[in-house]
Protein backbone atom coordinates (compact mmCIF):
# COMPACT_ATOMS: atom_id res chain seq x y z
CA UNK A 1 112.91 77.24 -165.20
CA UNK A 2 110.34 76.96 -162.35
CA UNK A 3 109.15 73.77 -161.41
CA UNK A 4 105.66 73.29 -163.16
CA UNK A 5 104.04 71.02 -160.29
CA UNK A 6 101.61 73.76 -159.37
CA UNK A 7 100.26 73.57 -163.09
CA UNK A 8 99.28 69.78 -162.08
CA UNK A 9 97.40 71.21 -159.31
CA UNK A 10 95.70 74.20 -161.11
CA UNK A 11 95.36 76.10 -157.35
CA UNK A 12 93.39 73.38 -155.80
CA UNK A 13 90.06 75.13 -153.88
CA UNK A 14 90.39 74.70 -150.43
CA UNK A 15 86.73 74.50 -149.55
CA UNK A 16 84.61 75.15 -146.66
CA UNK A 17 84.96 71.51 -145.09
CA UNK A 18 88.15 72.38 -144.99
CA UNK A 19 88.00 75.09 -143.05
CA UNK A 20 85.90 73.96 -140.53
CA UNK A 21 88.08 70.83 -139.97
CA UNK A 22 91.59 72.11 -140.87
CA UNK A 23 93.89 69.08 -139.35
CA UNK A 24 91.73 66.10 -140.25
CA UNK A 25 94.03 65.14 -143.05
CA UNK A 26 97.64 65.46 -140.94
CA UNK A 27 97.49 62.00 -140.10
CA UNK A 28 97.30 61.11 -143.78
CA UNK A 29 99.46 63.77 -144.83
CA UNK A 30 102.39 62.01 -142.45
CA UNK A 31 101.27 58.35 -143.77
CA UNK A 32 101.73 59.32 -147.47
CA UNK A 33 104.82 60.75 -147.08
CA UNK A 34 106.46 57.39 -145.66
CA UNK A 35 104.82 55.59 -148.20
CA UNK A 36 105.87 58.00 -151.12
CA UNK A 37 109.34 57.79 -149.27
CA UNK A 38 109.46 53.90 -149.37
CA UNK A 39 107.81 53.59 -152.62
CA UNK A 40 110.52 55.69 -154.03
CA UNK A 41 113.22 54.36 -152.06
CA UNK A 42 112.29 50.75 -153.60
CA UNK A 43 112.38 52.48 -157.07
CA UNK A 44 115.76 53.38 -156.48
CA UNK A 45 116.71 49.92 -155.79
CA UNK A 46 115.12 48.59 -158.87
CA UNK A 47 117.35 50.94 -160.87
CA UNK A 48 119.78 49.48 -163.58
CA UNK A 49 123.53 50.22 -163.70
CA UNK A 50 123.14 52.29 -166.73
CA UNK A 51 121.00 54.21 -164.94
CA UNK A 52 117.07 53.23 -166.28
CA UNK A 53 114.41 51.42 -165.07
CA UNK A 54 113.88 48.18 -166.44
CA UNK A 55 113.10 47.62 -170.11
CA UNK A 56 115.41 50.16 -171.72
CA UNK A 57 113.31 49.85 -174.95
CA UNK A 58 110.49 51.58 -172.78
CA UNK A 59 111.94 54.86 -171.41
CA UNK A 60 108.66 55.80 -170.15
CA UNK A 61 109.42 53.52 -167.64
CA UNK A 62 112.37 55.49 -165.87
CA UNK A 63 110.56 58.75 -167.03
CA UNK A 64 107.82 57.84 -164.26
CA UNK A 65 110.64 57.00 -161.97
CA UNK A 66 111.81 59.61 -161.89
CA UNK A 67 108.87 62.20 -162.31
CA UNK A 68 107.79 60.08 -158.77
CA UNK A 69 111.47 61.02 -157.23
CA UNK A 70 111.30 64.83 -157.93
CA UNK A 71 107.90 65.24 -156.93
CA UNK A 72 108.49 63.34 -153.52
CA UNK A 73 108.08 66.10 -150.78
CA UNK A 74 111.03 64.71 -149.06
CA UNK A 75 113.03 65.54 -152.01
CA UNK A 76 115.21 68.75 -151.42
CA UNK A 77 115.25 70.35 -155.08
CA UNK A 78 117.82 73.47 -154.18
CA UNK A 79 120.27 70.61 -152.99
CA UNK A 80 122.05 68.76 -156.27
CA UNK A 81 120.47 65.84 -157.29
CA UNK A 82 121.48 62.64 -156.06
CA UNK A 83 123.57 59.99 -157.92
CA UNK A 84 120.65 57.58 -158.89
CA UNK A 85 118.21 60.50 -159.83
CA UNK A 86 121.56 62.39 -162.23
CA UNK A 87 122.33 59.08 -163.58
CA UNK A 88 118.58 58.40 -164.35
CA UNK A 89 118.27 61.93 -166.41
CA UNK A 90 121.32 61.53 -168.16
CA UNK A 91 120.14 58.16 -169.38
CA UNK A 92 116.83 59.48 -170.20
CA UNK A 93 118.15 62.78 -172.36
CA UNK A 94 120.30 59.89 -174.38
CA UNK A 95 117.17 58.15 -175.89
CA UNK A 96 116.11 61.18 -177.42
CA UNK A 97 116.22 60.86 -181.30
CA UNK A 98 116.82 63.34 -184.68
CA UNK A 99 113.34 63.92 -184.53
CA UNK A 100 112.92 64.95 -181.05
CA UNK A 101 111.27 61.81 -179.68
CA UNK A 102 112.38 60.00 -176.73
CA UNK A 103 112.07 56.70 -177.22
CA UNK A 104 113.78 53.12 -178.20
CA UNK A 105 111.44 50.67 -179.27
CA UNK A 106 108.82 52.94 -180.73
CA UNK A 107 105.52 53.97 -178.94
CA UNK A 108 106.69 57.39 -179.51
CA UNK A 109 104.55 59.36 -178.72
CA UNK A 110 103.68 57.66 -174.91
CA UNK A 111 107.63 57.46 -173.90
CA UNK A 112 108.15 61.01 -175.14
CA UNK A 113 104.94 62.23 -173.07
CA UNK A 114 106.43 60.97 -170.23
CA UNK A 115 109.87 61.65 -170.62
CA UNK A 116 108.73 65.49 -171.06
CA UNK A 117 106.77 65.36 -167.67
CA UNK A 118 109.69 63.82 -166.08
CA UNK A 119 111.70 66.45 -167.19
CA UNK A 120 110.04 69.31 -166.81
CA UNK A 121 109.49 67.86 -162.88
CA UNK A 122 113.31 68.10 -162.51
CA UNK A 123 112.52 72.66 -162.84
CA UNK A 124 116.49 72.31 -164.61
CA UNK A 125 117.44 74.91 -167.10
CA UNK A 126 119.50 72.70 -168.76
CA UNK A 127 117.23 70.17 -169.66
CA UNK A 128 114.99 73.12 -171.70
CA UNK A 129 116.55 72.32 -175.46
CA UNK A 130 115.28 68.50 -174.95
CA UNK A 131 111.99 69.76 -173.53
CA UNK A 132 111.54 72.16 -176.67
CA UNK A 133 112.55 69.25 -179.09
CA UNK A 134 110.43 66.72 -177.79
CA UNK A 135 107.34 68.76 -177.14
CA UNK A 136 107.16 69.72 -180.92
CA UNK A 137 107.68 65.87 -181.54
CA UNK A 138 104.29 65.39 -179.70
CA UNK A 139 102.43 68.40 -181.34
CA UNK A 140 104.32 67.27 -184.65
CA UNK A 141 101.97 63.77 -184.02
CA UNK A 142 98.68 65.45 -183.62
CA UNK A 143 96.22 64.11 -186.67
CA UNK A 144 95.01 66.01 -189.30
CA UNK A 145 93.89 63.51 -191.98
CA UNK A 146 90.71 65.55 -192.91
CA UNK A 147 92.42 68.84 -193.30
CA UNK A 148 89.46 70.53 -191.34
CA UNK A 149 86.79 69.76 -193.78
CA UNK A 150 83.51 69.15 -192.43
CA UNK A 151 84.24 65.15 -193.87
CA UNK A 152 87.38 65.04 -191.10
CA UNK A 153 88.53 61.81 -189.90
CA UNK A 154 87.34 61.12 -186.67
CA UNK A 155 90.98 60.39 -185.34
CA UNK A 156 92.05 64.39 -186.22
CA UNK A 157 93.26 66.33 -183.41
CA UNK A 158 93.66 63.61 -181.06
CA UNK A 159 96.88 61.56 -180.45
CA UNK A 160 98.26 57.98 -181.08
CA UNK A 161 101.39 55.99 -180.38
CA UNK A 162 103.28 57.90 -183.04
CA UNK A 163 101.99 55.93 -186.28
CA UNK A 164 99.16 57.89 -188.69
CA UNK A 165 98.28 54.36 -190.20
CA UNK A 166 95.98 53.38 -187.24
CA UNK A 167 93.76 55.71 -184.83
CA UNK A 168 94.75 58.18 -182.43
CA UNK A 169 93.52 57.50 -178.69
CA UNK A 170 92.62 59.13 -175.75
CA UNK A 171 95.12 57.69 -173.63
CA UNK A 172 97.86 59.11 -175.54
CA UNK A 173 95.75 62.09 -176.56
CA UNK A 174 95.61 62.74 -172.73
CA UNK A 175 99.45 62.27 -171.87
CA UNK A 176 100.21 64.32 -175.11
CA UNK A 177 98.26 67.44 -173.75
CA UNK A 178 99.58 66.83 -170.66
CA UNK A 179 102.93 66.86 -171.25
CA UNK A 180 102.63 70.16 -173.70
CA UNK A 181 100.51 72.01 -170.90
CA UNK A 182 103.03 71.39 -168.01
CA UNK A 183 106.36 72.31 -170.62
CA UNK A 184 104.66 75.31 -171.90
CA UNK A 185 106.19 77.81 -169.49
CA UNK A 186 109.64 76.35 -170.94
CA UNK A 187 109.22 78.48 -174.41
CA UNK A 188 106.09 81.20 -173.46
CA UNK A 189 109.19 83.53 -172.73
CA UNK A 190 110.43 83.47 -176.00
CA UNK A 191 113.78 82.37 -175.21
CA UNK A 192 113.76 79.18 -177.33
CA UNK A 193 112.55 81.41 -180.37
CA UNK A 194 108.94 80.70 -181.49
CA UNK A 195 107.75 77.62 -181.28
CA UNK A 196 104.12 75.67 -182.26
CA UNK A 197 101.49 74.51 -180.26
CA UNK A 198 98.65 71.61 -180.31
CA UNK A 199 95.80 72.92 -182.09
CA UNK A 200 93.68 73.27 -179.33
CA UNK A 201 90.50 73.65 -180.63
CA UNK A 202 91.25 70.48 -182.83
CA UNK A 203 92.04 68.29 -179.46
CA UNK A 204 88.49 69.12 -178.21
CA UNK A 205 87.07 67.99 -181.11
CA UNK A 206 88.74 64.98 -180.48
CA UNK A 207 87.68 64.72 -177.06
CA UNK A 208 84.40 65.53 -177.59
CA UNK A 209 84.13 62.89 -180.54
CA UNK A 210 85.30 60.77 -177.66
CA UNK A 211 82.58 61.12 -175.27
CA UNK A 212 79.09 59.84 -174.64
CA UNK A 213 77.42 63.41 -174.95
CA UNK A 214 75.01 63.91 -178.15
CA UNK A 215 74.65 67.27 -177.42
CA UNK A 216 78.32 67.56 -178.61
CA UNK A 217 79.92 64.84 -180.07
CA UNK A 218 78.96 64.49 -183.89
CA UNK A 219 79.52 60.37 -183.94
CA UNK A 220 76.83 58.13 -185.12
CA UNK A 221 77.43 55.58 -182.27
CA UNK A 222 77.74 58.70 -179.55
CA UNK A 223 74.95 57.74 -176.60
CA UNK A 224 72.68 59.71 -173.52
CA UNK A 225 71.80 56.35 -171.93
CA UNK A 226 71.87 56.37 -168.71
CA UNK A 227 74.71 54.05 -167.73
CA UNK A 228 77.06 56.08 -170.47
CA UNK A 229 75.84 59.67 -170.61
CA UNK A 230 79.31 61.81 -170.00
CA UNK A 231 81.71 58.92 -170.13
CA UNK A 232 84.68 58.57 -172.35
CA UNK A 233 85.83 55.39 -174.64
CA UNK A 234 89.09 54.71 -175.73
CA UNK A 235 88.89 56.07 -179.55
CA UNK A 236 85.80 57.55 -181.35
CA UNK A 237 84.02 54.01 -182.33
CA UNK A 238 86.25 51.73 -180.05
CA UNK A 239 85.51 51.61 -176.09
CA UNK A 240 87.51 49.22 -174.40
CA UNK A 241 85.34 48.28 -171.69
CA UNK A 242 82.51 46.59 -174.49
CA UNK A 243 79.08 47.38 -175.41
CA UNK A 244 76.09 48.11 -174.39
CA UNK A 245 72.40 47.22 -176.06
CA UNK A 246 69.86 49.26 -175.34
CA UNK A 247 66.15 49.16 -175.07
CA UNK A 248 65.40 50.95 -178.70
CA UNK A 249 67.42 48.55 -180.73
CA UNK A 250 71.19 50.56 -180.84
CA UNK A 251 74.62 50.16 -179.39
CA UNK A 252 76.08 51.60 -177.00
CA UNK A 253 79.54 51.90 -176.25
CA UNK A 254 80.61 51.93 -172.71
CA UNK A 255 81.97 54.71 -171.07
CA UNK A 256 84.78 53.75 -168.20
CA UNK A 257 87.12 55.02 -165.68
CA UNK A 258 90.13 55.56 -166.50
CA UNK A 259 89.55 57.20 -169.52
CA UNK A 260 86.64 59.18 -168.49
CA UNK A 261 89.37 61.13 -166.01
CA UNK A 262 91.88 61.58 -168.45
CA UNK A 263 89.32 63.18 -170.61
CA UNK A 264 88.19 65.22 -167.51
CA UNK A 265 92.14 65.95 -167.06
CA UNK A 266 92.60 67.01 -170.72
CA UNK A 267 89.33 69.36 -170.77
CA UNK A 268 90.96 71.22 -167.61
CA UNK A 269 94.19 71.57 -169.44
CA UNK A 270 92.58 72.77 -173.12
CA UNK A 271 90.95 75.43 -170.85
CA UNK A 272 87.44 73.89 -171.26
CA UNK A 273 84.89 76.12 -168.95
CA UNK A 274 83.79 74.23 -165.69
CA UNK A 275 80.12 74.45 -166.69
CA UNK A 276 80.92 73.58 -169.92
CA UNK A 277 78.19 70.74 -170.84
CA UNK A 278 81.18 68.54 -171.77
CA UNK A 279 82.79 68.97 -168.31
CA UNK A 280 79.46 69.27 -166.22
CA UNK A 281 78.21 65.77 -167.91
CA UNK A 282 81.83 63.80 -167.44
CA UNK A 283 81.76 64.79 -164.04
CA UNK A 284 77.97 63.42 -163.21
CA UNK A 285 79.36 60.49 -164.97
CA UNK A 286 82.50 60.24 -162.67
CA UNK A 287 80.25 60.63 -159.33
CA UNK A 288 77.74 57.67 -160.38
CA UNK A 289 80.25 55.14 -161.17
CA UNK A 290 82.96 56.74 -157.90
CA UNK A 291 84.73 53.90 -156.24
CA UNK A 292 88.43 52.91 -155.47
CA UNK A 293 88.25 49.20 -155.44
CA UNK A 294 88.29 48.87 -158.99
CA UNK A 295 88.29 50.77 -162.36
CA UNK A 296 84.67 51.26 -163.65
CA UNK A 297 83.33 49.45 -166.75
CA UNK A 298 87.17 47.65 -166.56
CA UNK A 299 87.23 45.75 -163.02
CA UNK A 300 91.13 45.14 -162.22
CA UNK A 301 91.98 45.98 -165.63
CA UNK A 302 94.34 49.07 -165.39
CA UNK A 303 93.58 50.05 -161.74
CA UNK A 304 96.65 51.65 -160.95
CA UNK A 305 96.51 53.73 -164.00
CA UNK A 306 93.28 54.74 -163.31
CA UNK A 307 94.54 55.99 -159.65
CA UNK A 308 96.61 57.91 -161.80
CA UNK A 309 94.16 59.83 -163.76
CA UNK A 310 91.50 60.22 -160.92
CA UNK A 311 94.30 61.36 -158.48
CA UNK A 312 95.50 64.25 -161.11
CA UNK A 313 91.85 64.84 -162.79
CA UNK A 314 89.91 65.77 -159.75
CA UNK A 315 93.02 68.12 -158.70
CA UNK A 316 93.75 69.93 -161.61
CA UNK A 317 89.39 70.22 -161.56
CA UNK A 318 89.42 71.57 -158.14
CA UNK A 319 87.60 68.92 -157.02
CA UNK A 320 87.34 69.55 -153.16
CA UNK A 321 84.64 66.59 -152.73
CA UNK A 322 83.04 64.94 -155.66
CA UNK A 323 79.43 64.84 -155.82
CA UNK A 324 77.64 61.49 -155.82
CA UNK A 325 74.09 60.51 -156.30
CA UNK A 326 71.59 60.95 -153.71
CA UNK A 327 73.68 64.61 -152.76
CA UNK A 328 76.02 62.74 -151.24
CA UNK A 329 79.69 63.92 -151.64
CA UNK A 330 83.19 61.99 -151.78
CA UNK A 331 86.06 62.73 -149.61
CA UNK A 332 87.88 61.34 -152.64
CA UNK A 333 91.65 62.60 -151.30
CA UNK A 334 91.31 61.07 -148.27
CA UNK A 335 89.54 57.20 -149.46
CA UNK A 336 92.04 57.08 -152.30
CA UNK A 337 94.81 57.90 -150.03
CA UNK A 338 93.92 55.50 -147.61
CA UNK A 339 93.41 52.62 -150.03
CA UNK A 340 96.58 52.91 -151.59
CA UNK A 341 98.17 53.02 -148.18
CA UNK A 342 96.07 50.11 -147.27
CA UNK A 343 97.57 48.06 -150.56
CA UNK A 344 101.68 48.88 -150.40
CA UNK A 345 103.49 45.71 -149.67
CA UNK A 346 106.30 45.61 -147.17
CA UNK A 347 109.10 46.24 -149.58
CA UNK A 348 107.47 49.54 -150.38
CA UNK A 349 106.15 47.99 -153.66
CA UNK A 350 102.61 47.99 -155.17
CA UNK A 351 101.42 45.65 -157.85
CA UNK A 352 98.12 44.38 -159.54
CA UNK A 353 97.36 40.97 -159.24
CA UNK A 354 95.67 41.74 -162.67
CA UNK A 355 98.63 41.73 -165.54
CA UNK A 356 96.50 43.88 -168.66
CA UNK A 357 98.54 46.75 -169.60
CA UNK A 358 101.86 45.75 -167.90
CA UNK A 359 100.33 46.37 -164.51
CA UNK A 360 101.87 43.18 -163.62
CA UNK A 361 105.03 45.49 -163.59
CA UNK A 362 105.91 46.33 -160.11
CA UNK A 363 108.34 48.90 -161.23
CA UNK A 364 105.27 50.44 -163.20
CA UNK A 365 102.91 50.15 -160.63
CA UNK A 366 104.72 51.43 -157.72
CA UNK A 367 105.95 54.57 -160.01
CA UNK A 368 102.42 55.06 -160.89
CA UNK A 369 101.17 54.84 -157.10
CA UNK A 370 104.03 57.11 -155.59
CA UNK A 371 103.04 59.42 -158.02
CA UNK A 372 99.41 59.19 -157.17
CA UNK A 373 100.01 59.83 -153.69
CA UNK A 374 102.14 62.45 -154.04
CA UNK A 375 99.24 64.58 -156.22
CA UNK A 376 97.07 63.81 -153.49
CA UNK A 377 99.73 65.20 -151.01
CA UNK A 378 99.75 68.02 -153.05
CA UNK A 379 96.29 68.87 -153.34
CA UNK A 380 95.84 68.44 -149.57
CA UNK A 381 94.90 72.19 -148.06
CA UNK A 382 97.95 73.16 -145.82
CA UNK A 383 95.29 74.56 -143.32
C-alpha cells in the first residue's frame, strides 16, 4: 500500500508567485522541520508504557500521535519503524472492536476516523484488514433516517459520534469523509473483495444543509446575510458560535471557522467542482473572516483545531494565496507557519490557554500543531 499523504495534498498548484520568488519559503521550510521534529520528539516522551497516548479510553489521541510521527519529513519510512512508533500501532490495532470500530470509551465514530488516518499514514500492508474493517464501521454510521424521501431528516447523510439517537455533525461528518477518502486506495484494487462506500451524494446534502447558502441548502433557518453567507454551523439548526438577528426580523445562525474549513475540506474530498456555488461562496466566506490569531465567530475556542482544518482545507483546495477583500490575497502557508512557530514552548509543546474541547490537552494540541505544520510543509512548492 502506498502512502496516501499526496491525497491530503490533492497536487497543490504551485502558482505564479511562486515562480517568480522560488526560495522565499526555505527559511520556513528549515524552521518547521525543527519544530515538527521537537514537537514530535516531545510526543514521544509523553508516550505511555503500553504504548498510547494518554487517556486510553480516547484512542484518537495516540491515532494523532502517531499520524504526526509518520508524516514528519524527518521520518525515514523504507527504514523499520522505531520502537515507540511499533509499540504505538500495535496498541492502536488492539482497540479495534467486533464491529470494526476503534475505540474504548465510545465516540466511535471520531476515534475510528482517526485511527484510520493514522493508519493509512503508516503506507503498511499489513495494517489493510483493520483499515477495511473500520472504514465500513464509519460508512456503516452514515444517517439515513428519512430513507431518501423528500420529508428526510435533516441529520441523513452526515455523521455523528456513533449514536442515531441524537444528530449527526459536521465535525465528525468531516473526519468521517476524510478518513474514507484517504483509505480508499486500500480496497479500489479489489483485493479486499468488494466493499461499500459513503453515499456521496447523501454527504453533500448534508453539507449543504449545513451551510449558510439559500441558493442550496433547503433549511428554514439557512441565511445570505452578509456576516454568514457561505459559512458552515455545527449541525443543520445548531451553530456553535450563537446567533445572529437581523434587520428583517429572522435568525441567523452564525457561520465560523473551524467548521467552515472542514466543510471546505469535505467538498474537495466528495469531488465538489471548484466553481461550484457551494465551494465559490465558503471560500468568499473564509477570505472575509481570514486571520490566525483566533478562530472566527469562536475566539480561543478550538484554535488549534481550527489550524488543523485551515492548514489541510486550503491544501487539498489548491489554495496558493487566499483571496481577501479589497483584492488583497493571503500568503496563508507562510503567516500560519510562522505563528505556530512563533507559539511552541521550549519543551517542543503547544497548548491553548483556552481549555473548550480538550485543547487544554498538551498532548492534543501539540499532535494537532505538528500535524498542521507538517501539511503546510507539504504543500510548500519544492521550487
Amino acid at each position: 500500500m502506498k502512502l496516501i499523504t499526496s491525497l491530503v495534498i490533492l497536487g497543490t498548484a504551485l502558482g505564479s508567485a511562486a515562480e517568480t520568488a522560488p526560495n522565499r519559503y526555505l527559511s520556513l521550510k528549515q524552521e518547521m522541520r525543527q519544530a515538527i521534529a521537537r514537537g514530535n520528539a516531545w510526543l514521544k516522551s509523553q508516550q505511555k508504557p503500553a504504548g498510547h497516548w494518554d487517556d486510553e479510553g480516547i484512542p484518537a489521541f495516540t491515532a494523532l500521535a502517531l499520524t504526526a510521527a509518520t508524516r514528519d519529513p524527518n521520518f525515514d519510512r523504507k527504514a523499520p519503524f522505531p520502537e515507540s512508533v511499533e509499540k504505538g500501532y500495535t496498541w492502536l490495532l488492539g482497540q479495534q472492536k467486533d464491529d470494526g470500530g476503534i475505540y474504548n470509551r465510545g465516540l466511535s465514530v471520531y476515534n475510528t476516523a482517526t485511527s484510520v488516518t493514522a493508519l493509512v499514514s503508516a503506507g503498511r500492508e499489513g495494517y489493510e484488514p483493520a483499515i477495511v474493517k473500520a472504514r465500513k464501521h464509519l460508512i456503516d454510521n452514515q444517517w439515513d433516517i428519512g430513507k431518501k424521501k423528500e420529508t428526510d431528516n435533516p441529520n441523513d447523510g452526515g455523521v455523528g459520534y456513533g449514536s442515531k439517537n441524537d444528530h449527526t455533525d459536521m465535525s465528525n461528518t468531516y473526519l468521517a469523509i476524510e478518513a474514507i477518502a484517504l483509505s480508499k486506495k486500500v480496497i479500489e484494487d479489489g483485493k479486499h473483495g468488494d466493499q461499500p462506500d459513503l453515499d456521496w451524494d447523501a454527504a453533500v446534502t448534508f453539507l449543504s444543509r449545513s451551510q449558510n447558502l439559500t441558493k442550496t441548502n433547503d433549511q428554514p433557518w439557512a441565511s445570505d446575510d452578509e456576516k454568514n453567507k457561505g459559512g458552515f454551523i455545527y449541525t443543520p439548526g445548531d451553530s456553535k458560535a450563537g446567533e445572529d438577528k437581523l434587520p428583517d426580523g429572522r435568525t441567523a445562525l452564525r457561520s465560523y471557522g473551524s467548521i467552515s474549513y472542514a466543510g471546505l475540506l469535505s467538498f474537495v474530498y466528495a469531488k465538489v467542482s471548484a466553481d461550484d456555488p457551494r465551494v465559490v461562496a465558503v471560500k468568499e466566506w473564509l477570505g472575509k473572516n481570514y486571520t490566525v490569531t483566533e478562530n472566527p465567530g469562536m475566539g480561543a475556542q478550538g484554535l488549534y483545531y481550527y489550524y488543523q482544518t485551515m492548514s489541510k482545507a486550503l491544501a487539498a483546495a489548491n489554495v496558493t494565496t487566499l483571496k481577501l477583500e479589497g483584492g488583497k490575497e493571503a500568503d496563508w502557508r507562510k503567516e500560519l507557519g510562522e505563528k505556530l512557530l512563533a507559539t511552541q514552548r521550549e519543551n517542543g509543546s503547544w497548548v491553548n490557554e483556552n481549555a473548550r474541547w480538550m485543547e487544554s490537552n498538551p498532548v492534543l494540541v501539540t499532535a494537532y500543531t505538528v500535524l498542521s505544520l507538517e501539511q503546510i510543509y507539504d504543500a510548500i512548492p519544492e521550487k
